[in-house]
Protein backbone atom coordinates (compact mmCIF):
# COMPACT_ATOMS: atom_id res chain seq x y z
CA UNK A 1 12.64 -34.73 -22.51
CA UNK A 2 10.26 -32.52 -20.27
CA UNK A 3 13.30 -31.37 -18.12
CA UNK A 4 14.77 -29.87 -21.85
CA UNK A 5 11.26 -27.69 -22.58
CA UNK A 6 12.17 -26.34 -19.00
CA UNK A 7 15.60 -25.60 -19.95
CA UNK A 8 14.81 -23.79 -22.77
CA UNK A 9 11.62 -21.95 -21.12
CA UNK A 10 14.50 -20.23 -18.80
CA UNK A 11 17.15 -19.68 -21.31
CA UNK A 12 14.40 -17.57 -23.23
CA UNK A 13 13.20 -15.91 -20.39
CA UNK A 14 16.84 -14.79 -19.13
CA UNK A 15 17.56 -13.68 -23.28
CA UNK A 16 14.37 -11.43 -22.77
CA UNK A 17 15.41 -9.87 -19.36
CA UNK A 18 18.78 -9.20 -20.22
CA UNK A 19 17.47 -7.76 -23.94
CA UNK A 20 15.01 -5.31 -21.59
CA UNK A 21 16.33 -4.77 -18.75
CA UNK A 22 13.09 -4.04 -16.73
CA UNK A 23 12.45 -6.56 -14.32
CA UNK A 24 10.02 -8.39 -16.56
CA UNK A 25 10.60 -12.02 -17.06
CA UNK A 26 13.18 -12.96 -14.39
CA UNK A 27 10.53 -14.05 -11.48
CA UNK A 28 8.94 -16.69 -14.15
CA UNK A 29 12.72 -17.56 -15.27
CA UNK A 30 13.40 -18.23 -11.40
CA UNK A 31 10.50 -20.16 -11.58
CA UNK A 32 11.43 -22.53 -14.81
CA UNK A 33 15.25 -22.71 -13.38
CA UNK A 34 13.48 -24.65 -9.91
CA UNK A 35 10.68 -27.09 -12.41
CA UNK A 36 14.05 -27.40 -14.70
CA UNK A 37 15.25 -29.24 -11.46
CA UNK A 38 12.15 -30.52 -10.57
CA UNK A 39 11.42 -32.09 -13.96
CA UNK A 40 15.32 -33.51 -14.51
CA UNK A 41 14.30 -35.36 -10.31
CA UNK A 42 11.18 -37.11 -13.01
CA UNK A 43 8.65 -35.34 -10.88
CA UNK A 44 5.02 -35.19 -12.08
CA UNK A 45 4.18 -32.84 -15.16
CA UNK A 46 0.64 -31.85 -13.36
CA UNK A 47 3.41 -31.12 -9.78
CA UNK A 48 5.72 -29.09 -12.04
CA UNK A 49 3.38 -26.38 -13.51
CA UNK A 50 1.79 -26.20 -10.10
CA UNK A 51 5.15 -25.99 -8.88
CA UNK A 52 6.03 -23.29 -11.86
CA UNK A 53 3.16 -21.02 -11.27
CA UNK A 54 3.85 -21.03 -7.12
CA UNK A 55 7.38 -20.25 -7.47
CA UNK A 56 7.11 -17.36 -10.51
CA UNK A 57 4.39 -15.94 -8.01
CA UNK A 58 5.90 -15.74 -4.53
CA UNK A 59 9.28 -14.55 -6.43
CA UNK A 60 6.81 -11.58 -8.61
CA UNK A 61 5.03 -10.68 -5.17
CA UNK A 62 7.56 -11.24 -2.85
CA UNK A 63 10.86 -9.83 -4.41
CA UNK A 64 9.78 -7.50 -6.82
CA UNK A 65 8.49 -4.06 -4.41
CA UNK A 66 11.99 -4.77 -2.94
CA UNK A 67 13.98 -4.66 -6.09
CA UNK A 68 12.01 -1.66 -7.83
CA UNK A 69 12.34 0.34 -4.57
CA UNK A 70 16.15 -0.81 -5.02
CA UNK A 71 16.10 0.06 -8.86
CA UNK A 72 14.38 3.43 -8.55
CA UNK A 73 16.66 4.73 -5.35
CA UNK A 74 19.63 4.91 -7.43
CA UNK A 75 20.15 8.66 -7.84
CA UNK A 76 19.51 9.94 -11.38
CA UNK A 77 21.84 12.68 -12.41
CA UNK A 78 19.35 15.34 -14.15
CA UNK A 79 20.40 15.93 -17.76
CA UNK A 80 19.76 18.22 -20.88
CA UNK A 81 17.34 20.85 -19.60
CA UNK A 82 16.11 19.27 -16.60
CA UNK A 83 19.91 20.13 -15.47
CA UNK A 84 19.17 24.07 -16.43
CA UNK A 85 16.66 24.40 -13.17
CA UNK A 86 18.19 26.14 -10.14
CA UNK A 87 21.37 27.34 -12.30
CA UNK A 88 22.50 31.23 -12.57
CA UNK A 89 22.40 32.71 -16.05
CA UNK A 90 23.61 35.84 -17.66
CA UNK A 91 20.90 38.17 -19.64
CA UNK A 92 22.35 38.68 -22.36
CA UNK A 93 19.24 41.05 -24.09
CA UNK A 94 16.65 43.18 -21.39
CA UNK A 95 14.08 40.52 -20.47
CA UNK A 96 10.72 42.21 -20.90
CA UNK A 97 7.62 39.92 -21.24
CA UNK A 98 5.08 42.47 -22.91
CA UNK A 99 7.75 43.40 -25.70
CA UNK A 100 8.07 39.51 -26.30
CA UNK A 101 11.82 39.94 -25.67
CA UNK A 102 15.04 38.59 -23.91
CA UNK A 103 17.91 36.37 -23.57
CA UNK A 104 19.94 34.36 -21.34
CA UNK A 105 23.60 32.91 -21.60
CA UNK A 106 24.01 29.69 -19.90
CA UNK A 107 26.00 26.30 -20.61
CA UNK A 108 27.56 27.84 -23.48
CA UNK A 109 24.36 28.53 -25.16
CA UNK A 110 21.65 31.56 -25.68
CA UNK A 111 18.59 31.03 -24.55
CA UNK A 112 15.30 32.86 -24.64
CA UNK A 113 14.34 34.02 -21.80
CA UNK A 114 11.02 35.05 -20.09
CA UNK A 115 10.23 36.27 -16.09
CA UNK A 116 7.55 34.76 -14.08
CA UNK A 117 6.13 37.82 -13.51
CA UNK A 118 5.00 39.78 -16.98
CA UNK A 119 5.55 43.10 -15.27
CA UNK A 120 9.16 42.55 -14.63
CA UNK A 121 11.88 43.66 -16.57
CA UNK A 122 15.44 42.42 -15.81
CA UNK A 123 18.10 44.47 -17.31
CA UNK A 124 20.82 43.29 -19.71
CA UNK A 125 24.01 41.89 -17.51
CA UNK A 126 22.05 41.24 -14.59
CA UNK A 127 22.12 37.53 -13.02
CA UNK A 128 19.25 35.68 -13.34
CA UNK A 129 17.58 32.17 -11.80
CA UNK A 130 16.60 29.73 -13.98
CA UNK A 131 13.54 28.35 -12.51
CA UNK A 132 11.33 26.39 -15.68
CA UNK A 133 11.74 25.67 -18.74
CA UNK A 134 8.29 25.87 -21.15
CA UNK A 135 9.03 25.07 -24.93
CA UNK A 136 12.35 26.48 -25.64
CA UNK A 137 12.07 29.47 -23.36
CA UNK A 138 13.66 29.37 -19.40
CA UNK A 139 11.51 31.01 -17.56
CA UNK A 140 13.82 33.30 -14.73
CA UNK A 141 14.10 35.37 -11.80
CA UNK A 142 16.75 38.20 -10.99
CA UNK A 143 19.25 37.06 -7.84
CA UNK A 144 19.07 39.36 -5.65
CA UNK A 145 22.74 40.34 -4.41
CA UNK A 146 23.82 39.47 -0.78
């Protein structure tokens, strides 16, 4: 019957990892799957949560720098307005800092739009660099041609 506490020890464990996908239970359900073996071979119960702890521990230290480093190197695609930075936009209304004014057309959408410099002024239809984004305003700076 101790072999079937095992068994269900690492069928919990693998429900929780695959319900959270963040590497967070399957180095102790790695160790329950090797005591499920253990314990179903009628080895000791005092051998089997030594045997348990080792196991979950050399696969948590061991494995688990590798697979985040894995994980985390997979490249993320920047989306909503983390995507914006580096892109040319359109002033669509003078940008002038001091007068609290101007806009930007990018993506489809109008956008308020401030320089990084407060004595700029960028005139309407000139191309602009989008180079932050604070609150709801992109903060830009005028390409230069050539």
């Amino acid at each position: 019957m101790n072999a079937m506490y095992w068994l269900i020890l690492l069928i919990v464990l693998v429900v929780i990892e695959i319900i959270t996908l963040g590497l967070t239970t399957i180095w102790f359900a790695g160790g329950a799957l090797v005591t499920f073996i253990l314990a179903m071979l009628d080895v000791s119960p005092v051998i089997q949560w030594v045997v348990f702890c080792a196991v979950s521990l050399a696969l948590l230290f061991g494995t688990r720098p590798w697979a985040l480093r894995f994980f985390n190197s997979q490249k993320q695609e920047k989306t909503n307005v983390d995507s914006l930075l580096g892109k040319t936009a359109v002033v669509t209304a003078e940008i002038h800092n001091l007068e609290g004014r101007g806009e930007v057309f990018v993506n489809g959408l109008t956008w308020t739009a401030r320089t990084e410099k407060d004595s700029e002024v960028i005139p309407k239809d000139a191309h602009v660099e989008i180079i932050a984004v604070e609150g709801v305003k992109l903060i830009v700076r005028e390409k230069k041609e050539g």
